[in-house]
PDB file of N, CA and C in Angstrom:
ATOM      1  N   UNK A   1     195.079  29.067  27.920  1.00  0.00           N
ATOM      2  CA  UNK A   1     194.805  30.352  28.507  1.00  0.00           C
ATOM      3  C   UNK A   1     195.040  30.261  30.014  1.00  0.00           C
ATOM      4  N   UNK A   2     195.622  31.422  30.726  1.00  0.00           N
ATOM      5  CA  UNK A   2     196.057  31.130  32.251  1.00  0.00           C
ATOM      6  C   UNK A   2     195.248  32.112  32.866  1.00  0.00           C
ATOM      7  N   UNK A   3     194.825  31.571  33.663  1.00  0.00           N
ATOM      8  CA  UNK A   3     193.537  32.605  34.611  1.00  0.00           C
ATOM      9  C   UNK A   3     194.591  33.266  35.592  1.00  0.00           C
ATOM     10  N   UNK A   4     194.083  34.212  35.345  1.00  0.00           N
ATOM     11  CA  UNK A   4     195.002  35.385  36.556  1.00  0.00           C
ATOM     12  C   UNK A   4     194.646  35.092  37.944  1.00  0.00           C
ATOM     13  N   UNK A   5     195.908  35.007  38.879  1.00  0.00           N
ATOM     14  CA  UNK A   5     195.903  34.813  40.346  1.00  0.00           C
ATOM     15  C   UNK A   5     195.186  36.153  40.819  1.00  0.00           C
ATOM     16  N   UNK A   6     193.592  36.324  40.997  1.00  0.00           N
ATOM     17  CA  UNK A   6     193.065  37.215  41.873  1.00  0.00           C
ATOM     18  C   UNK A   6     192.540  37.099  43.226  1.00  0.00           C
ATOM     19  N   UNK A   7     192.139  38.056  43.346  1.00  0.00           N
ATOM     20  CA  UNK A   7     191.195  37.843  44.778  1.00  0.00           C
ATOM     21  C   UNK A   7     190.249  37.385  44.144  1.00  0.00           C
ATOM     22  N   UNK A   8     189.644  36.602  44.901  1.00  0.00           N
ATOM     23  CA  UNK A   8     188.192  36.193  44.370  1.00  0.00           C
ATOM     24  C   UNK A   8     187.346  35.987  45.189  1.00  0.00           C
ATOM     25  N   UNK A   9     186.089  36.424  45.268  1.00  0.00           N
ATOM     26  CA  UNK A   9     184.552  36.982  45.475  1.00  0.00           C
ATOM     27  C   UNK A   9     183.756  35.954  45.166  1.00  0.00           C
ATOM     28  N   UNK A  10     183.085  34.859  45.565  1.00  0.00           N
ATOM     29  CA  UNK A  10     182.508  34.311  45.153  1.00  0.00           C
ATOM     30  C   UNK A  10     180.835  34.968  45.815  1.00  0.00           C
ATOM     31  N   UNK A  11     179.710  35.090  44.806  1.00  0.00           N
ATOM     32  CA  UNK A  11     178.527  35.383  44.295  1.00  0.00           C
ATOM     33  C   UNK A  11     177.392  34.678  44.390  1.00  0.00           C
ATOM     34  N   UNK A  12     176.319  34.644  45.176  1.00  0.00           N
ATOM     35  CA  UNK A  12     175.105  33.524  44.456  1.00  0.00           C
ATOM     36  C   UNK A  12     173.707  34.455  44.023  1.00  0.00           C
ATOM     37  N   UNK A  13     174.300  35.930  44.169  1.00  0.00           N
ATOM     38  CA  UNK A  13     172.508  36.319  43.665  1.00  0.00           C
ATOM     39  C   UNK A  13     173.167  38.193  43.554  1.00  0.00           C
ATOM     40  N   UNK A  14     172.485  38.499  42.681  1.00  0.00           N
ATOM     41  CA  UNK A  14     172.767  40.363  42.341  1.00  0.00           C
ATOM     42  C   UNK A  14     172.684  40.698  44.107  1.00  0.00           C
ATOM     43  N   UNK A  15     171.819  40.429  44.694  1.00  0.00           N
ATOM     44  CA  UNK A  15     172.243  41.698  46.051  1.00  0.00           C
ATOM     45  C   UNK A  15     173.556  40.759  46.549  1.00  0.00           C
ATOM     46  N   UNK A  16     173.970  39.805  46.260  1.00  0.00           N
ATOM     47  CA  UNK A  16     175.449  39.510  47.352  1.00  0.00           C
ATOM     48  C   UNK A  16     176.262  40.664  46.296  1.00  0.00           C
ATOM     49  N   UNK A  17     176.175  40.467  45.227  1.00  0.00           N
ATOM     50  CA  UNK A  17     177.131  42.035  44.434  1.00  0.00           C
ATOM     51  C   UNK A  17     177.535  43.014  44.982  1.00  0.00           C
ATOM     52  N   UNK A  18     175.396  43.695  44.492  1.00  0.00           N
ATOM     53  CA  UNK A  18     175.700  44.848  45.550  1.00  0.00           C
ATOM     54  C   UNK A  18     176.077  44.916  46.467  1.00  0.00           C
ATOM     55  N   UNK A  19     176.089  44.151  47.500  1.00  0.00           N
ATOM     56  CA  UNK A  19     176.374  44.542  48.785  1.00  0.00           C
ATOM     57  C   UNK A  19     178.242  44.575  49.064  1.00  0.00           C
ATOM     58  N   UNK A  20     178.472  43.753  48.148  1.00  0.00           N
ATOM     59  CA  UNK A  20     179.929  43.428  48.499  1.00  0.00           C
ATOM     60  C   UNK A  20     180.919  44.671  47.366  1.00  0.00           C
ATOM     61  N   UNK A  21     179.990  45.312  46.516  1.00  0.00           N
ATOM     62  CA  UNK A  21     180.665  46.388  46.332  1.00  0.00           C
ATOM     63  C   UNK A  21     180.371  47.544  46.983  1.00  0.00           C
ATOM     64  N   UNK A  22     179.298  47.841  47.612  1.00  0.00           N
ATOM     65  CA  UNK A  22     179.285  48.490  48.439  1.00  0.00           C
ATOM     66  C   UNK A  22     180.489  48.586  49.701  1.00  0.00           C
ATOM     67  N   UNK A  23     180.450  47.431  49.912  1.00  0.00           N
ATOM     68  CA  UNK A  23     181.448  47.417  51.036  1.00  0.00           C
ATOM     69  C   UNK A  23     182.466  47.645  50.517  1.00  0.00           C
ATOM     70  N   UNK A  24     183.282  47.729  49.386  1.00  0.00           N
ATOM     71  CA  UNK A  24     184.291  47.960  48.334  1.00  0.00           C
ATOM     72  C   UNK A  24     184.431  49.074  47.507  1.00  0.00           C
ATOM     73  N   UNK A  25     183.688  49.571  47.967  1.00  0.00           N
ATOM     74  CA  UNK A  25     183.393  51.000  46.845  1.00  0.00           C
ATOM     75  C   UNK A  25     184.870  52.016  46.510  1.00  0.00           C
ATOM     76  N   UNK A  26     185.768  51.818  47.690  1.00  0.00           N
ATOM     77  CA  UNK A  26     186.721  52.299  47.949  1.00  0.00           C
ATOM     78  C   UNK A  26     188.228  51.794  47.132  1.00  0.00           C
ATOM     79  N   UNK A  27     187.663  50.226  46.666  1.00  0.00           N
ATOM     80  CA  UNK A  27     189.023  48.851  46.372  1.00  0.00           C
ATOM     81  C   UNK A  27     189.528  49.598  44.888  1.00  0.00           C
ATOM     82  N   UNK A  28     190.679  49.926  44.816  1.00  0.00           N
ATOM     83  CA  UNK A  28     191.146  50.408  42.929  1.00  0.00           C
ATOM     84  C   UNK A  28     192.029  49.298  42.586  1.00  0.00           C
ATOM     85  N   UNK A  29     191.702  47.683  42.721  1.00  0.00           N
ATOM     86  CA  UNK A  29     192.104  47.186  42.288  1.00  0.00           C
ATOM     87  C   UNK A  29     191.335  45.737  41.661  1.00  0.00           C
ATOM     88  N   UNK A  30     191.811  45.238  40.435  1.00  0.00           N
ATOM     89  CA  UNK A  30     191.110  43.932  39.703  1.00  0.00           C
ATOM     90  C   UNK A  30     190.571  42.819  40.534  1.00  0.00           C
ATOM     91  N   UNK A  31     189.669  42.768  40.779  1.00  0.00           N
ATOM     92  CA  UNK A  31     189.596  41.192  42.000  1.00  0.00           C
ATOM     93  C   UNK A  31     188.675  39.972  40.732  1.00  0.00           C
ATOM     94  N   UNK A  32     188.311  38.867  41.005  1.00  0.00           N
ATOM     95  CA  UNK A  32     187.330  38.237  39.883  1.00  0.00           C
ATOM     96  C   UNK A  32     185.955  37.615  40.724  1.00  0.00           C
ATOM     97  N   UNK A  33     185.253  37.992  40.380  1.00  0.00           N
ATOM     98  CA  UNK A  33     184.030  37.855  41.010  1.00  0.00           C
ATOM     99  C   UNK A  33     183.339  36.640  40.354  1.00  0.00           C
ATOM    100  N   UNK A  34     182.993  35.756  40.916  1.00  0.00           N
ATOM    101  CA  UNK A  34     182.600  34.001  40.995  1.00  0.00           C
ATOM    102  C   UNK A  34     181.452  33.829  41.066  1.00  0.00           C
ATOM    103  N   UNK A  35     181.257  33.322  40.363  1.00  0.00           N
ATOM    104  CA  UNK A  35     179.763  32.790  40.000  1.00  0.00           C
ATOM    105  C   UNK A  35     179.491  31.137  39.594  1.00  0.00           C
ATOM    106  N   UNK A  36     178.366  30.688  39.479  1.00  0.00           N
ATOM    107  CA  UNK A  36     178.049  29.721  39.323  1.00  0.00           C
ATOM    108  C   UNK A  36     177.098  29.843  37.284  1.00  0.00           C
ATOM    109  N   UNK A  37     177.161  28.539  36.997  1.00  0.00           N
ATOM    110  CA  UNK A  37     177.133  28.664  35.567  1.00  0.00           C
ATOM    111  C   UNK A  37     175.295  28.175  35.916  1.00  0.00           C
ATOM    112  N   UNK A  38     174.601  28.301  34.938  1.00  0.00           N
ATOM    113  CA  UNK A  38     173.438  27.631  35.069  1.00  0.00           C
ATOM    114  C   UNK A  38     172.810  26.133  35.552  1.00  0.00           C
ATOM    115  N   UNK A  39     173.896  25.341  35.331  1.00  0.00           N
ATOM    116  CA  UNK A  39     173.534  24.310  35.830  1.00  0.00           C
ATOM    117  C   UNK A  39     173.112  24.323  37.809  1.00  0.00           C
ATOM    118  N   UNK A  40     173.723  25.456  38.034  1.00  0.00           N
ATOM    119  CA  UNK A  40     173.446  25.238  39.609  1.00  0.00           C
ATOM    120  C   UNK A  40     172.067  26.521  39.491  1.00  0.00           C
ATOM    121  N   UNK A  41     170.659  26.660  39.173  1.00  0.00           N
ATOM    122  CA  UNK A  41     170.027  27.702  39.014  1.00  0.00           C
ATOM    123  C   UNK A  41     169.563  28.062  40.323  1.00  0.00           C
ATOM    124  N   UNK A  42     169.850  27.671  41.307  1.00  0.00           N
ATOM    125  CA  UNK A  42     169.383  28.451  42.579  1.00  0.00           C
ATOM    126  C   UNK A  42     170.958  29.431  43.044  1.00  0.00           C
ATOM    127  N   UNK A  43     172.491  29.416  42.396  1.00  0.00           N
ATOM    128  CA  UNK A  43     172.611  30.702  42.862  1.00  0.00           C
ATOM    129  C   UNK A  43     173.465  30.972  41.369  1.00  0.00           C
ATOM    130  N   UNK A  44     172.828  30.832  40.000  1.00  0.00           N
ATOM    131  CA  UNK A  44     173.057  31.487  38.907  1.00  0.00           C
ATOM    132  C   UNK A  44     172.561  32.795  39.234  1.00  0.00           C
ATOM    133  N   UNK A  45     173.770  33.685  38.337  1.00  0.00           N
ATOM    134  CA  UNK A  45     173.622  34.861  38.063  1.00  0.00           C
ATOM    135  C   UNK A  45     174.444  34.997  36.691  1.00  0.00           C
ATOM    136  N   UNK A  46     173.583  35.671  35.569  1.00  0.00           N
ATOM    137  CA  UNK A  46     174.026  35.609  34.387  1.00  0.00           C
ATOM    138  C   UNK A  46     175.520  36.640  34.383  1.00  0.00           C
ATOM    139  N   UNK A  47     175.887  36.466  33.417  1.00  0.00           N
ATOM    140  CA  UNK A  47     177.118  37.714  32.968  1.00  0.00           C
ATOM    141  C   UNK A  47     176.713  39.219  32.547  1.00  0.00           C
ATOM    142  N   UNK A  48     175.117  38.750  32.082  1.00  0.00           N
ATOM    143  CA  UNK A  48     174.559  40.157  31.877  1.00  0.00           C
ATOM    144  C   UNK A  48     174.389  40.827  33.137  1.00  0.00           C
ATOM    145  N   UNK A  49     173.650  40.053  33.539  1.00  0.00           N
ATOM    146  CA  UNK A  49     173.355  40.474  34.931  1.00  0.00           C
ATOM    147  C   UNK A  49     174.812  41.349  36.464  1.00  0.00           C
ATOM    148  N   UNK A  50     175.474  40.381  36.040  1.00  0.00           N
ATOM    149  CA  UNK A  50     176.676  41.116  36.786  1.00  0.00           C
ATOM    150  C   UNK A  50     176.918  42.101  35.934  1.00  0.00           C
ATOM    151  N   UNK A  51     177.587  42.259  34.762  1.00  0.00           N
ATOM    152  CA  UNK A  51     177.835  43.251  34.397  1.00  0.00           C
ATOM    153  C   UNK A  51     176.886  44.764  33.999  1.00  0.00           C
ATOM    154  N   UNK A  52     175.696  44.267  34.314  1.00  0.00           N
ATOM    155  CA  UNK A  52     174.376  45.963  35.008  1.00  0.00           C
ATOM    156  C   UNK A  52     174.667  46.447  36.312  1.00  0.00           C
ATOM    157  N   UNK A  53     175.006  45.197  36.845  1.00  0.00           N
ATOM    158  CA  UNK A  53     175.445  45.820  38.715  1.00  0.00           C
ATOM    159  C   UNK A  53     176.664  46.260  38.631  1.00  0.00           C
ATOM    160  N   UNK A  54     177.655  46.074  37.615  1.00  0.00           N
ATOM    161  CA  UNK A  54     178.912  46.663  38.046  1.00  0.00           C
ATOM    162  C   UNK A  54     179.310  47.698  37.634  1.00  0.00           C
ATOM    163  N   UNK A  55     178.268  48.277  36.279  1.00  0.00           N
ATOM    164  CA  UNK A  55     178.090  48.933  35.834  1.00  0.00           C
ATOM    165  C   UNK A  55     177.555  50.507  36.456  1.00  0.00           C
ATOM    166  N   UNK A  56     176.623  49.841  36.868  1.00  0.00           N
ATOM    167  CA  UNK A  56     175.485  50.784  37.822  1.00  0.00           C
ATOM    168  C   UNK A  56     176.657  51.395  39.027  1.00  0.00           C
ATOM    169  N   UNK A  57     177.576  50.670  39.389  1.00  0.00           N
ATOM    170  CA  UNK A  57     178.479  50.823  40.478  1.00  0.00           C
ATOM    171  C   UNK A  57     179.468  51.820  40.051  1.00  0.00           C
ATOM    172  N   UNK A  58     179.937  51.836  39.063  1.00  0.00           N
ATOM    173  CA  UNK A  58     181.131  52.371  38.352  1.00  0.00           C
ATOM    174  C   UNK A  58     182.263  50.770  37.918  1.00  0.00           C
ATOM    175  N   UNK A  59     182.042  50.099  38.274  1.00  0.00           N
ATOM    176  CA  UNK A  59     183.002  48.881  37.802  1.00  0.00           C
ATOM    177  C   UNK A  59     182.687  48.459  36.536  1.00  0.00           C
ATOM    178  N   UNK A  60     184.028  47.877  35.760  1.00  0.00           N
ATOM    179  CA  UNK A  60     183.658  47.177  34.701  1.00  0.00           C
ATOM    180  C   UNK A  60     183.930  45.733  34.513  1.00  0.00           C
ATOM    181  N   UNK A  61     183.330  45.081  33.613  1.00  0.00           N
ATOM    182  CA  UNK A  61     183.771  43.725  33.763  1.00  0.00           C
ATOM    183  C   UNK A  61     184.900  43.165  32.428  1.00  0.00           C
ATOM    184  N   UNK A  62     185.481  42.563  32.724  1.00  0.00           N
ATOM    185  CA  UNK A  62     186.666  41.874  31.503  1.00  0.00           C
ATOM    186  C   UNK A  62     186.307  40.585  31.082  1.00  0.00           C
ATOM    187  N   UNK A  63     187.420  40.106  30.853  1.00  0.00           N
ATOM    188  CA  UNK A  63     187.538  38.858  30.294  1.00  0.00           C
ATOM    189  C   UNK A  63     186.734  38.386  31.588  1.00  0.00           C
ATOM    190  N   UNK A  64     185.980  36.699  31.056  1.00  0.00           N
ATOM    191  CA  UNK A  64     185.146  35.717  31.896  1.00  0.00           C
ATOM    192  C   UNK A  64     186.376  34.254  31.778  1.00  0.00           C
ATOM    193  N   UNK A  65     186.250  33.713  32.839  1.00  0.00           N
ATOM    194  CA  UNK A  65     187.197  32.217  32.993  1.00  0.00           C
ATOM    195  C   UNK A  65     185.828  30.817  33.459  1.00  0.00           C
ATOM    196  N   UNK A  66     185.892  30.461  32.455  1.00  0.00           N
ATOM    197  CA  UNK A  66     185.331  28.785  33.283  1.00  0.00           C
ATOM    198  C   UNK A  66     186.610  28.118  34.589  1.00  0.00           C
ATOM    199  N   UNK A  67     186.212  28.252  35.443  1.00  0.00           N
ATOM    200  CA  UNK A  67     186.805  27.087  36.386  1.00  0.00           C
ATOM    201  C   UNK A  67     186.283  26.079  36.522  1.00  0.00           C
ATOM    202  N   UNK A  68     186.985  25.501  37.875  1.00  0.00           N
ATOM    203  CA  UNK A  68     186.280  24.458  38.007  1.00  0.00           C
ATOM    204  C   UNK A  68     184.912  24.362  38.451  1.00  0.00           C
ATOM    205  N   UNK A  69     184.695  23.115  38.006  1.00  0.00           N
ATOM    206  CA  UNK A  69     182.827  22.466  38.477  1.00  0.00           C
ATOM    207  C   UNK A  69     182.474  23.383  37.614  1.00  0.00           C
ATOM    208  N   UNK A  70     181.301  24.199  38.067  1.00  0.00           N
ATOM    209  CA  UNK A  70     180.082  24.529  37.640  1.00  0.00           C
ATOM    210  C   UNK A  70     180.314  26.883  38.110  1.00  0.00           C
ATOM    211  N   UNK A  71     181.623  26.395  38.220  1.00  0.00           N
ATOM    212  CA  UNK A  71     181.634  28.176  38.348  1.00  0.00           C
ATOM    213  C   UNK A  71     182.489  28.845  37.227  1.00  0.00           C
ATOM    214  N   UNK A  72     182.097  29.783  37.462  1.00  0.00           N
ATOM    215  CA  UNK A  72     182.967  31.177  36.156  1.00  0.00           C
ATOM    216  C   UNK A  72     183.595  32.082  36.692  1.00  0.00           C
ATOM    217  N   UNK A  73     184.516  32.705  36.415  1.00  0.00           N
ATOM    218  CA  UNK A  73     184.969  34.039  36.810  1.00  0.00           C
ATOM    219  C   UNK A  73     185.066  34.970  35.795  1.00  0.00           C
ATOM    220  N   UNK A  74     184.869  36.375  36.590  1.00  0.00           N
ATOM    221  CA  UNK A  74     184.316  37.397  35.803  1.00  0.00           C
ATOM    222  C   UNK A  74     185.513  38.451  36.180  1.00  0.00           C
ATOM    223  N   UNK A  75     186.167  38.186  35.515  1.00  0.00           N
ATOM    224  CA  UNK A  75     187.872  39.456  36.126  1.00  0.00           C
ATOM    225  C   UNK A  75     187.064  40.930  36.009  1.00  0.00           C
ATOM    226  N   UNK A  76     186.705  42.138  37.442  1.00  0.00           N
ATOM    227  CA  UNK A  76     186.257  43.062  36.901  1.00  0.00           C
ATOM    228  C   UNK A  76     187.210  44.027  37.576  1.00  0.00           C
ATOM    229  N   UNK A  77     187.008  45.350  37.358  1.00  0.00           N
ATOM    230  CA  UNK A  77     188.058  46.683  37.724  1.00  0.00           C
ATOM    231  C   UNK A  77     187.278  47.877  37.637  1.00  0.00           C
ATOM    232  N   UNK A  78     187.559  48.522  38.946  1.00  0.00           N
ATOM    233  CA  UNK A  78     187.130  50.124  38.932  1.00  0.00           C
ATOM    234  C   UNK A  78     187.034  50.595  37.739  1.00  0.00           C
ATOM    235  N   UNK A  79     186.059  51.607  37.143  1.00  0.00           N
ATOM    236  CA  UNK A  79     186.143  52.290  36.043  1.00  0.00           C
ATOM    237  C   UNK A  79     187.242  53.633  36.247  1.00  0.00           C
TER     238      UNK A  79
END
């Protein structure tokens, strides 16, 4: 499977989200928003969890990518 060349956002807690879609509210394009998997639990944020904030925003979330170490990506897009 080939992870798509995005922008990427890396994440350690729901308000860095919000805030960074806020500042984005405007972006109509796919970026992948980065996260850390549980093993790092001081800046885990679940998939549920992103996907209520992106939700709540108007964004949706797609396909998820394991990268490297201990992070994930979450490919998401304007609704």
């Amino acid at each position: 499977m080939t992870i798509p060349k995005l922008k990427r956002v890396k994440i350690s807690s729901e308000l860095d989200l919000r805030t960074w879609l806020a500042k984005n509210s405007e972006l109509r394009q796919e970026v992948m928003i980065v996260t850390c998997n549980k093993s790092s639990p001081d800046k885990y944020v679940s998939s549920d969890q992103v996907r209520n904030v992106l939700g709540e925003s108007g964004w949706a979330a797609g396909r998820r990518y394991t990268l490297d170490g201990n992070l994930v990506g979450h490919v998401v897009s304007p609704a």
